[in-house]
N, C-alpha and C. Protein backbone atom coordinates (compact mmCIF):
# COMPACT_ATOMS: atom_id res chain seq x y z
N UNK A 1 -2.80 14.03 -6.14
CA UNK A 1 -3.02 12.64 -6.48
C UNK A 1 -2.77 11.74 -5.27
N UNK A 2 -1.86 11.98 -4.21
CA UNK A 2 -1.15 10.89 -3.61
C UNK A 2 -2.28 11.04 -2.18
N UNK A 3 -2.63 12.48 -1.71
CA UNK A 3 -3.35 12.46 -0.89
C UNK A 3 -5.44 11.71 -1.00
N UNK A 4 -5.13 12.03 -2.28
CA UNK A 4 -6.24 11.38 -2.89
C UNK A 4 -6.49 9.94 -2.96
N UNK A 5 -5.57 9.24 -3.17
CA UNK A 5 -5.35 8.26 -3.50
C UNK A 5 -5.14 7.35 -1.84
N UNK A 6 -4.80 8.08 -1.49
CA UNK A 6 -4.13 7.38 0.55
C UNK A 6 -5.51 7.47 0.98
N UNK A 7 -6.67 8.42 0.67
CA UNK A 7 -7.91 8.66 1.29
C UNK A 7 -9.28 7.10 0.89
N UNK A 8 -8.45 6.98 -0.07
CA UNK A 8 -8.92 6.01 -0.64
C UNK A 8 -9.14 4.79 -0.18
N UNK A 9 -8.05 4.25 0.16
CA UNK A 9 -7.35 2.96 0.64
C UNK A 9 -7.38 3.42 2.47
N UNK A 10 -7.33 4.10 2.97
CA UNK A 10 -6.91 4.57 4.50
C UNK A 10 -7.83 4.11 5.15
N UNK A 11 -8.97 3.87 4.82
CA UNK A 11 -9.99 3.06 5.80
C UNK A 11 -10.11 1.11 5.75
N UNK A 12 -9.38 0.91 4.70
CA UNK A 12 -9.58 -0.60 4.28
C UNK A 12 -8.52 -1.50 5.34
N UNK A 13 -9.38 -2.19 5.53
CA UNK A 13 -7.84 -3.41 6.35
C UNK A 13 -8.96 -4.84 5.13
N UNK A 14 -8.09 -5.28 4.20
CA UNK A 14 -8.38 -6.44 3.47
C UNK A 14 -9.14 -7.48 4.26
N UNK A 15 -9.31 -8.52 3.67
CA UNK A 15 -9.87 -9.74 4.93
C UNK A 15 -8.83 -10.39 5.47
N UNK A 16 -7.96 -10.45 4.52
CA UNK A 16 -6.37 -11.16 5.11
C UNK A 16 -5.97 -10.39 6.73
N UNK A 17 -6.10 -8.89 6.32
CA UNK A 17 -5.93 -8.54 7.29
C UNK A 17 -4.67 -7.03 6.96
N UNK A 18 -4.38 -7.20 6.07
CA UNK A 18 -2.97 -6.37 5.55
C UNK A 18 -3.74 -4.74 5.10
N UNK A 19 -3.67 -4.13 6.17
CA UNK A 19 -3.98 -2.57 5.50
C UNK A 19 -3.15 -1.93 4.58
N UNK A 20 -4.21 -2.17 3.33
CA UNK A 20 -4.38 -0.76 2.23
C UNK A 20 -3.36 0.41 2.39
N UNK A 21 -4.47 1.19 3.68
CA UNK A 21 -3.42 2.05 3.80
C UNK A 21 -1.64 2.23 3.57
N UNK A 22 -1.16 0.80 4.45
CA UNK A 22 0.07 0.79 4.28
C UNK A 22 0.76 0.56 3.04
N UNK A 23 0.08 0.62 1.72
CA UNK A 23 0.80 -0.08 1.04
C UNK A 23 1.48 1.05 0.01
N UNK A 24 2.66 1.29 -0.33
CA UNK A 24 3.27 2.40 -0.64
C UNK A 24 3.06 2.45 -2.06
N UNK A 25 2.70 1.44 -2.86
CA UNK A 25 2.19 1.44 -4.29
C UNK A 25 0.45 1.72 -4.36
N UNK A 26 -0.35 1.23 -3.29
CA UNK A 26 -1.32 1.69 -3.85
C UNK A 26 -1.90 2.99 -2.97
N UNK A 27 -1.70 3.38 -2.14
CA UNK A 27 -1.89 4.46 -0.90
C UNK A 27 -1.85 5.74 -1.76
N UNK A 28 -0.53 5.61 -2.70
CA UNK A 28 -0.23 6.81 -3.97
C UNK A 28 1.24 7.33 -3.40
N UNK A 29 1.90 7.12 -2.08
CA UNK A 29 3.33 7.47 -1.94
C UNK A 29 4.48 7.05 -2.66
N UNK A 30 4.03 5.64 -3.26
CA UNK A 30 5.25 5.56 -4.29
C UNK A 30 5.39 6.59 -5.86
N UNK A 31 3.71 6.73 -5.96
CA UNK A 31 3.67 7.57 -6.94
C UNK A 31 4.21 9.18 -6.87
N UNK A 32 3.83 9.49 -5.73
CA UNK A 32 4.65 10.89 -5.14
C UNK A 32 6.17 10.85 -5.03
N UNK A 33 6.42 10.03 -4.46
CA UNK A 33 8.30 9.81 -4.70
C UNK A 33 8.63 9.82 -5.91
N UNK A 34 8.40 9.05 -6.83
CA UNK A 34 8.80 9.38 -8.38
C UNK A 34 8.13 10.40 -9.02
N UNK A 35 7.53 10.77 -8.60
CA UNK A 35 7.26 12.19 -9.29
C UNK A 35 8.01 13.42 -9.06
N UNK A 36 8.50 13.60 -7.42
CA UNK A 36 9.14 14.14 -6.65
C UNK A 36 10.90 13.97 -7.42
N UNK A 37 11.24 12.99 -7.37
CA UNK A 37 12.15 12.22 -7.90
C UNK A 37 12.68 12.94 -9.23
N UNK A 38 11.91 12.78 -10.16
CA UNK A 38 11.56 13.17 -11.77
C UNK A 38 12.16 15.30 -11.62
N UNK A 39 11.15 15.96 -10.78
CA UNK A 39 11.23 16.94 -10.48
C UNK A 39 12.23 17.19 -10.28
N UNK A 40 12.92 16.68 -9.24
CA UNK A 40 14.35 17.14 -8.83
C UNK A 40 15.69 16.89 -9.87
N UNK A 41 15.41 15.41 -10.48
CA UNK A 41 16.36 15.57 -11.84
C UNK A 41 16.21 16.74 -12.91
N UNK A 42 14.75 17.16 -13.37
CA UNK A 42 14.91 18.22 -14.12
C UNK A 42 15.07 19.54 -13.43
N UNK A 43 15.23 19.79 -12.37
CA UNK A 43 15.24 20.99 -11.69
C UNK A 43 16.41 21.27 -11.45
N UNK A 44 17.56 20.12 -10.94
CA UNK A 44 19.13 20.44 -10.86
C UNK A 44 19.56 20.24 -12.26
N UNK A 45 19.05 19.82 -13.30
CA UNK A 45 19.56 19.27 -14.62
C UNK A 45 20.56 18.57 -14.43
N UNK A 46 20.42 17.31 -13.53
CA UNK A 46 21.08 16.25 -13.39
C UNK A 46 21.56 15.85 -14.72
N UNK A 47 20.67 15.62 -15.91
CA UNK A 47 21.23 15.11 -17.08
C UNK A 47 22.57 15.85 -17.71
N UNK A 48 22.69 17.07 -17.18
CA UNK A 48 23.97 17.60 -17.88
C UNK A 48 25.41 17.53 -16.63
N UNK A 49 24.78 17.29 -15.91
CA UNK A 49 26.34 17.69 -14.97
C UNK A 49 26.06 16.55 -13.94
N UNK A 50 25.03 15.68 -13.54
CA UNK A 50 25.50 14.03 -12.98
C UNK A 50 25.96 13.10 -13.63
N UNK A 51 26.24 12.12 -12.94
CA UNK A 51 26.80 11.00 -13.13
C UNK A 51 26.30 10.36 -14.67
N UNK A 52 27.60 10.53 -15.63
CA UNK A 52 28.12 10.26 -16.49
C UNK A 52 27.48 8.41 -16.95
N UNK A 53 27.09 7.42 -15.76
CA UNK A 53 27.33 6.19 -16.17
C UNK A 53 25.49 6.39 -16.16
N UNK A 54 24.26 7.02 -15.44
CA UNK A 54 22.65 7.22 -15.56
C UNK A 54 22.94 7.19 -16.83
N UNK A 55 21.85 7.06 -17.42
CA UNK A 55 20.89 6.93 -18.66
C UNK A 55 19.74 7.62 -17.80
N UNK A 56 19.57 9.23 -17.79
CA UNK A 56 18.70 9.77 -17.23
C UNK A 56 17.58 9.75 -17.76
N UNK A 57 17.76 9.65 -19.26
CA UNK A 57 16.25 9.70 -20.69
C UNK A 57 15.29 8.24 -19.71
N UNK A 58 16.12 7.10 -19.48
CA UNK A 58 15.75 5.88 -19.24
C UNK A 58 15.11 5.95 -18.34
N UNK A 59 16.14 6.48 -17.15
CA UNK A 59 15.68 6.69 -15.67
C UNK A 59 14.26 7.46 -15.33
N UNK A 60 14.35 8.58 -15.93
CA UNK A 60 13.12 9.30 -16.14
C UNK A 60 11.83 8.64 -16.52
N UNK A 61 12.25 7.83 -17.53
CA UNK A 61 11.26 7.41 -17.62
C UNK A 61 10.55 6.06 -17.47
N UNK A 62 11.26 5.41 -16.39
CA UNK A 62 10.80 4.49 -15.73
C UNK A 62 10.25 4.85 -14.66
N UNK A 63 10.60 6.43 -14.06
CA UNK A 63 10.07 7.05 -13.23
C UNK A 63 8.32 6.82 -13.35
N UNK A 64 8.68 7.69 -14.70
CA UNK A 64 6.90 8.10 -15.43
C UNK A 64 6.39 6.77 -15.20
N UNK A 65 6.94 5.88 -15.80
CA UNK A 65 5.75 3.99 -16.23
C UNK A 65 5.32 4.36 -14.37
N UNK A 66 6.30 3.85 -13.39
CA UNK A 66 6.29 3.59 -12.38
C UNK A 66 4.83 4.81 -11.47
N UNK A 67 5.15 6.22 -11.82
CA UNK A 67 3.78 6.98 -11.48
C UNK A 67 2.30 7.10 -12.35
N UNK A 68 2.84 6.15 -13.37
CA UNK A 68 1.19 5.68 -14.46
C UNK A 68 0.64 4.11 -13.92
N UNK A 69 1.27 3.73 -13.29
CA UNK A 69 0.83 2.35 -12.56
C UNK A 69 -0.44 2.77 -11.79
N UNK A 70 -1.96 1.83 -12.21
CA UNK A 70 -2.62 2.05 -11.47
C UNK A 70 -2.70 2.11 -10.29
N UNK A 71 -3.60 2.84 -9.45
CA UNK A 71 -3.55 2.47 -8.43
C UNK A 71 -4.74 1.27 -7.52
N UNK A 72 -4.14 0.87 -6.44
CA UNK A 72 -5.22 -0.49 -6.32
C UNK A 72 -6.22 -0.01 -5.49
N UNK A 73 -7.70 -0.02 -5.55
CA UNK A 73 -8.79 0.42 -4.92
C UNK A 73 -8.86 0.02 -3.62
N UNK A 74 -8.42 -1.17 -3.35
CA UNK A 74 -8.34 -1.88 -2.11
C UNK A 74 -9.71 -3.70 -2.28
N UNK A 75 -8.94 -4.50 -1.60
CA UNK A 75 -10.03 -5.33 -2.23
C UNK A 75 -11.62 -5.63 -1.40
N UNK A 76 -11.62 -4.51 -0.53
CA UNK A 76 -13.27 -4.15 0.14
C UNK A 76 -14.01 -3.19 -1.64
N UNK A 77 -13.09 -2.77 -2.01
CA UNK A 77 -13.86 -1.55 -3.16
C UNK A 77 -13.84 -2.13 -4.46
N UNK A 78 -13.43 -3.70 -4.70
CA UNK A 78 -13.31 -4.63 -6.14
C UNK A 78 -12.19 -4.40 -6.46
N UNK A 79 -11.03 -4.46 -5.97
CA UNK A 79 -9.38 -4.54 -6.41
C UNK A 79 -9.05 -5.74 -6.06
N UNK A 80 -8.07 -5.86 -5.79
CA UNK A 80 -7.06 -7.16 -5.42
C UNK A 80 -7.16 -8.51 -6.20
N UNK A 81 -7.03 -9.27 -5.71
CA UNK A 81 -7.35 -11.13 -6.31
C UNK A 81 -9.17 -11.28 -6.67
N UNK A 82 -9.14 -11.47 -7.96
CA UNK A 82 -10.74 -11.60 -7.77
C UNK A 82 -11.24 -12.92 -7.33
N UNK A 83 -10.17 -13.72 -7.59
CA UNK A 83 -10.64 -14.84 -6.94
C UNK A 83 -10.21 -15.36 -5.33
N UNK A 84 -10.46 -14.61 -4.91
CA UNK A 84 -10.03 -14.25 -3.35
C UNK A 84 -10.36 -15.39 -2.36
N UNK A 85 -9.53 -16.32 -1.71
CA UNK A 85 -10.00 -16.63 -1.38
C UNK A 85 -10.25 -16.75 0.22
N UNK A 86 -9.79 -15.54 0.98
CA UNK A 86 -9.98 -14.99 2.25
C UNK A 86 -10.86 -14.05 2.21
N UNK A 87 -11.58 -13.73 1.38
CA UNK A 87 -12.62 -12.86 0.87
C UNK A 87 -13.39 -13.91 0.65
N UNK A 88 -13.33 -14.63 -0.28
CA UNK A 88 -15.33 -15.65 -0.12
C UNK A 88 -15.05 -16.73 1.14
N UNK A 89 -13.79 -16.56 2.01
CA UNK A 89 -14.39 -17.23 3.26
C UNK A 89 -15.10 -16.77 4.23
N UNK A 90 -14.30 -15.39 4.09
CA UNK A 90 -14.90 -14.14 5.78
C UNK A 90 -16.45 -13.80 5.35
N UNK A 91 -16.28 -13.78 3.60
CA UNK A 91 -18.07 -13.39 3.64
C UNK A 91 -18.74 -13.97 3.65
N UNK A 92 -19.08 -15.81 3.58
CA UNK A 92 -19.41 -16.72 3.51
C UNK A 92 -20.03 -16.81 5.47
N UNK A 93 -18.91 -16.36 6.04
CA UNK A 93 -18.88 -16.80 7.33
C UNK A 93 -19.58 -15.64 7.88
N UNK A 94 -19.48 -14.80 7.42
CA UNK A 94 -20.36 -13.33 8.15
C UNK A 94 -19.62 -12.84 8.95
N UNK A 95 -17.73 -13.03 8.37
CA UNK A 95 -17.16 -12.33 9.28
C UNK A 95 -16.32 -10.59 8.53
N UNK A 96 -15.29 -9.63 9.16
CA UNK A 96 -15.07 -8.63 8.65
C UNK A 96 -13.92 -9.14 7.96
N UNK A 97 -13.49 -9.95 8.77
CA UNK A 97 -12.17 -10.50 8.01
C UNK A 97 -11.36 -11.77 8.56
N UNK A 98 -10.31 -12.29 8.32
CA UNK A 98 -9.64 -13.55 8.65
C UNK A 98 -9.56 -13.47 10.40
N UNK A 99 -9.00 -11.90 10.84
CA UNK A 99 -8.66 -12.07 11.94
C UNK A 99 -9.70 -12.51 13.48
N UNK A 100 -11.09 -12.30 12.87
CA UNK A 100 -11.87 -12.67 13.33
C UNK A 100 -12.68 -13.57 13.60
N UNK A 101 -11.93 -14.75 12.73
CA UNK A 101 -12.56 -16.05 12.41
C UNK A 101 -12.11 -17.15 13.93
N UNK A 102 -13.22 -17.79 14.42
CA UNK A 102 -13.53 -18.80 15.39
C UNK A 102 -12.89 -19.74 15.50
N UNK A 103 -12.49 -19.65 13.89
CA UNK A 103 -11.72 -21.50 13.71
C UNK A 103 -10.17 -21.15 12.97
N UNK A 104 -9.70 -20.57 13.74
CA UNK A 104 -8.39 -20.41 12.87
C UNK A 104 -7.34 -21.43 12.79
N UNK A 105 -6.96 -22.90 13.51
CA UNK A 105 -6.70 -23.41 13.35
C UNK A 105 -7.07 -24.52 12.79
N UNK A 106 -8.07 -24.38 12.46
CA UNK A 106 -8.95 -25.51 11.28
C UNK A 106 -9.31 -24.90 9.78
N UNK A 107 -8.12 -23.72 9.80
CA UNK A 107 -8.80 -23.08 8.51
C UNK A 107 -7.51 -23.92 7.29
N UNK A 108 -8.23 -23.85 6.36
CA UNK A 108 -7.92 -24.07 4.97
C UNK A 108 -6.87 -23.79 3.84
N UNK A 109 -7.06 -22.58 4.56
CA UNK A 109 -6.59 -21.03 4.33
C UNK A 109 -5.02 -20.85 4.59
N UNK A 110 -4.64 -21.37 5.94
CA UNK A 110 -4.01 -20.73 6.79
C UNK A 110 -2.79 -20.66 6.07
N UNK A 111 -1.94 -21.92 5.63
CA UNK A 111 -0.52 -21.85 5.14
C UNK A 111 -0.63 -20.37 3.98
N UNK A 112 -1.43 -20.55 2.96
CA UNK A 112 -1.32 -19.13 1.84
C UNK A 112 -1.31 -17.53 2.80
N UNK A 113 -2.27 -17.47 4.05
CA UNK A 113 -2.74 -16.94 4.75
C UNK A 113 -1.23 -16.32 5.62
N UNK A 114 -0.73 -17.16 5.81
CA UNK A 114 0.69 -17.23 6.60
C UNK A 114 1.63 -16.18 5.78
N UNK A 115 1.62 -17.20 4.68
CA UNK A 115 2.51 -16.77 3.68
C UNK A 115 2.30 -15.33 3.22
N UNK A 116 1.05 -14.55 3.03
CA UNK A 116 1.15 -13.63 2.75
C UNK A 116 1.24 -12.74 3.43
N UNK A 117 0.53 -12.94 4.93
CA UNK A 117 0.84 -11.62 5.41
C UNK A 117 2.65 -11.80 6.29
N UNK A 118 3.29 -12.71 5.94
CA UNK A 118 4.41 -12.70 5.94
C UNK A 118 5.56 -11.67 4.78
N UNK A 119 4.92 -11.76 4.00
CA UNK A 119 5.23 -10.82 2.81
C UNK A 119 5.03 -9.64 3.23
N UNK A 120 3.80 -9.26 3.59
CA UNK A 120 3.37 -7.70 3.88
C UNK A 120 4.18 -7.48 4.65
N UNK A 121 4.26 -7.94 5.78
CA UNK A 121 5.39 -7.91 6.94
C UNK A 121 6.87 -7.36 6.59
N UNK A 122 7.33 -8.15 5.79
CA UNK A 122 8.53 -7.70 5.27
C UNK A 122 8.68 -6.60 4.20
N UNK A 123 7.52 -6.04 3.86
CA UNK A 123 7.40 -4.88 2.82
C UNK A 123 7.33 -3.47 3.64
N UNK A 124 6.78 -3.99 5.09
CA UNK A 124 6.60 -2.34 6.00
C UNK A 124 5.22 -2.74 5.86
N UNK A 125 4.43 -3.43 5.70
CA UNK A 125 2.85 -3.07 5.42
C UNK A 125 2.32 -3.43 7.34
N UNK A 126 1.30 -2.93 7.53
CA UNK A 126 0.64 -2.70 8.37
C UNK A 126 -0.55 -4.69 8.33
N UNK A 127 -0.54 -5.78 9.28
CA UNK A 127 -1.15 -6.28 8.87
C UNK A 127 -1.82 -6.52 10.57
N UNK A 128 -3.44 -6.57 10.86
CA UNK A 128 -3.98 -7.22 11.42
C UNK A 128 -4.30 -8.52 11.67
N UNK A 129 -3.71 -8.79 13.01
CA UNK A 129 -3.48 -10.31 13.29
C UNK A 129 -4.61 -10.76 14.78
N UNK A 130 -5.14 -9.85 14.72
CA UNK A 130 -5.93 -10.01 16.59
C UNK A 130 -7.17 -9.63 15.71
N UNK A 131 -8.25 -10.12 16.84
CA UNK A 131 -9.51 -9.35 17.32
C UNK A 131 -9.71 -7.97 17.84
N UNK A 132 -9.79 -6.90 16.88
CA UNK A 132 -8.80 -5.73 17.86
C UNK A 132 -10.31 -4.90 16.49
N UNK A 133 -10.68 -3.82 17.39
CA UNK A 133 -11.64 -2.62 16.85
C UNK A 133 -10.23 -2.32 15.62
N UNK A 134 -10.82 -2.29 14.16
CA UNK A 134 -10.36 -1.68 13.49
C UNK A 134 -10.17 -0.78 12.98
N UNK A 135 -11.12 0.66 13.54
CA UNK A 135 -11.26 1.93 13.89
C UNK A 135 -10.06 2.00 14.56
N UNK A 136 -9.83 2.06 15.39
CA UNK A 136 -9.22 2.38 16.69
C UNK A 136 -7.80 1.70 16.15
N UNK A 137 -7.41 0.56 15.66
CA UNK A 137 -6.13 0.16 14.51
C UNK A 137 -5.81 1.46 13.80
N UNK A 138 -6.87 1.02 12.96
CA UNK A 138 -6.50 2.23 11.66
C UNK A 138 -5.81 4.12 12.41
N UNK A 139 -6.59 4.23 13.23
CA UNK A 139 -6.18 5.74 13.70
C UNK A 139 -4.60 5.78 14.25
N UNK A 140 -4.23 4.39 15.33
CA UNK A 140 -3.08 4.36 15.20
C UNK A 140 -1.87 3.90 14.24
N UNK A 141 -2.32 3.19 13.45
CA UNK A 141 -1.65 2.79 11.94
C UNK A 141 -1.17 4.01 11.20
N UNK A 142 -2.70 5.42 11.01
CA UNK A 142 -2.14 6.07 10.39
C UNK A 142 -1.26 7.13 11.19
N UNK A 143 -1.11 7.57 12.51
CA UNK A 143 -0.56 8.10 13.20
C UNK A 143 1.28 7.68 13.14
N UNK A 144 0.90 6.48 13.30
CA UNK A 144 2.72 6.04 12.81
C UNK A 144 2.95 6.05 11.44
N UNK A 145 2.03 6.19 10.46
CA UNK A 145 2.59 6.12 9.27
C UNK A 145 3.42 7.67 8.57
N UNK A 146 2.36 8.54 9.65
CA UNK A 146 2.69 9.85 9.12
C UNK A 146 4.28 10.47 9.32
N UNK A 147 5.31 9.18 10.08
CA UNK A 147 6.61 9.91 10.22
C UNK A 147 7.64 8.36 9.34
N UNK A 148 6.90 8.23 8.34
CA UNK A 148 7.74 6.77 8.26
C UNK A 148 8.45 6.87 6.45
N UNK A 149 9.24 7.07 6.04
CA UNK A 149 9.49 6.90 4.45
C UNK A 149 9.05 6.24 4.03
N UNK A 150 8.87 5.91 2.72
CA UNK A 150 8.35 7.32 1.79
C UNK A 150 6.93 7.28 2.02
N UNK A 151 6.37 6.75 2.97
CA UNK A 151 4.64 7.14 3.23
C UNK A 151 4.83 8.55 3.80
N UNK A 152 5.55 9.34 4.65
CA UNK A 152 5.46 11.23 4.61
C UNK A 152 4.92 11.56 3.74
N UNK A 153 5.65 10.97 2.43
CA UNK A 153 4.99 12.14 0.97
C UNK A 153 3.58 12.08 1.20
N UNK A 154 3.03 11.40 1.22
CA UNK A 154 0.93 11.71 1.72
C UNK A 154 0.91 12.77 2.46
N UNK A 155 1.48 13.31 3.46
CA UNK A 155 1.25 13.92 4.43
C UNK A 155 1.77 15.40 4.04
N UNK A 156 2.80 15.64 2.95
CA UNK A 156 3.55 16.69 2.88
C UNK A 156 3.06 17.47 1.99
N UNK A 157 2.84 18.85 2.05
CA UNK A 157 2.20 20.02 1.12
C UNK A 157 2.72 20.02 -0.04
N UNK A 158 2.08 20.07 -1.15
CA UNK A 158 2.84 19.82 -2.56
C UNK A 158 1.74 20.76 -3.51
N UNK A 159 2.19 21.02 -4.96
CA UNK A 159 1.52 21.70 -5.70
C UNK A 159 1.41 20.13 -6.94
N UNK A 160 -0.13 20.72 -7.37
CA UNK A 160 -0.13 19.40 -8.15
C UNK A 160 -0.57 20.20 -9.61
């Protein structure tokens, strides 16, 4: 699922600019950690001999909600904000995305624009801020991602 799911999203950089790839809920690595997670409680039978104060029934299964959370397509593939509005500017303009826009200090945009990939920023997410080949991003994006927690789990051999 998780490698499936990272294949998915691994080519997208949004128009904002915030790669897909990086994002540990929709890539599918958060879903691999709690699954991983889940496994290892029933495998040591944490519920009989850990910590006394878990509610493991609970824990478990916030695990589960947390690996039934869709996952997000990316918003190049019809996910994200439908009412986007760094998406009907870049396509309006005939551009790939925000970072490429002519007029960035006359944009509209910019304070929400700020604001969010300020967020991504602070989540670990990967966000494009230059004029920069996004091929050539992405290959090094995913190259550092492959040694970084909990994005490994994509990368690591598993039985599904």
């Amino acid at each position: 699922m998780d490698a499936e799911s990272f294949q998915n999203v691994r080519t997208q950089i949004g128009f904002c600019g915030i790669w897909c790839g990086s994002c540990a809920a929709g890539n599918g690595a958060l879903g691999a950690v709690t699954k991983r997670y889940a496994e290892m409680i029933k495998t040591y039978g944490l519920p009989e001999w850990g910590p006394r104060e878990v509610d493991f029934e609970k824990f478990t299964s916030a695990l589960a909600s947390i690996q039934a959370m869709p996952l997000c397509k990316g918003c190049r593939k019809g996910d994200g904000k439908p009412n986007c509005e760094f998406r009907a500017c870049a396509s309006s303009k005939g551009i790939e995305g925000c970072s490429d826009c002519d007029q960035p200090t006359n944009c509209k945009h910019s304070e929400a624009l700020k604001k969010m990939r300020e967020g991504a920023l602070r989540a670990g997410l990967n966000v494009k801020t230059d004029k920069v080949d996004s091929h050539k991003l992405i290959k090094k994006w995913t190259a550092e991602l492959m040694g970084k927690w909990p994005h490994l789990m994509l990368f690591m051999p598993h039985e599904d």
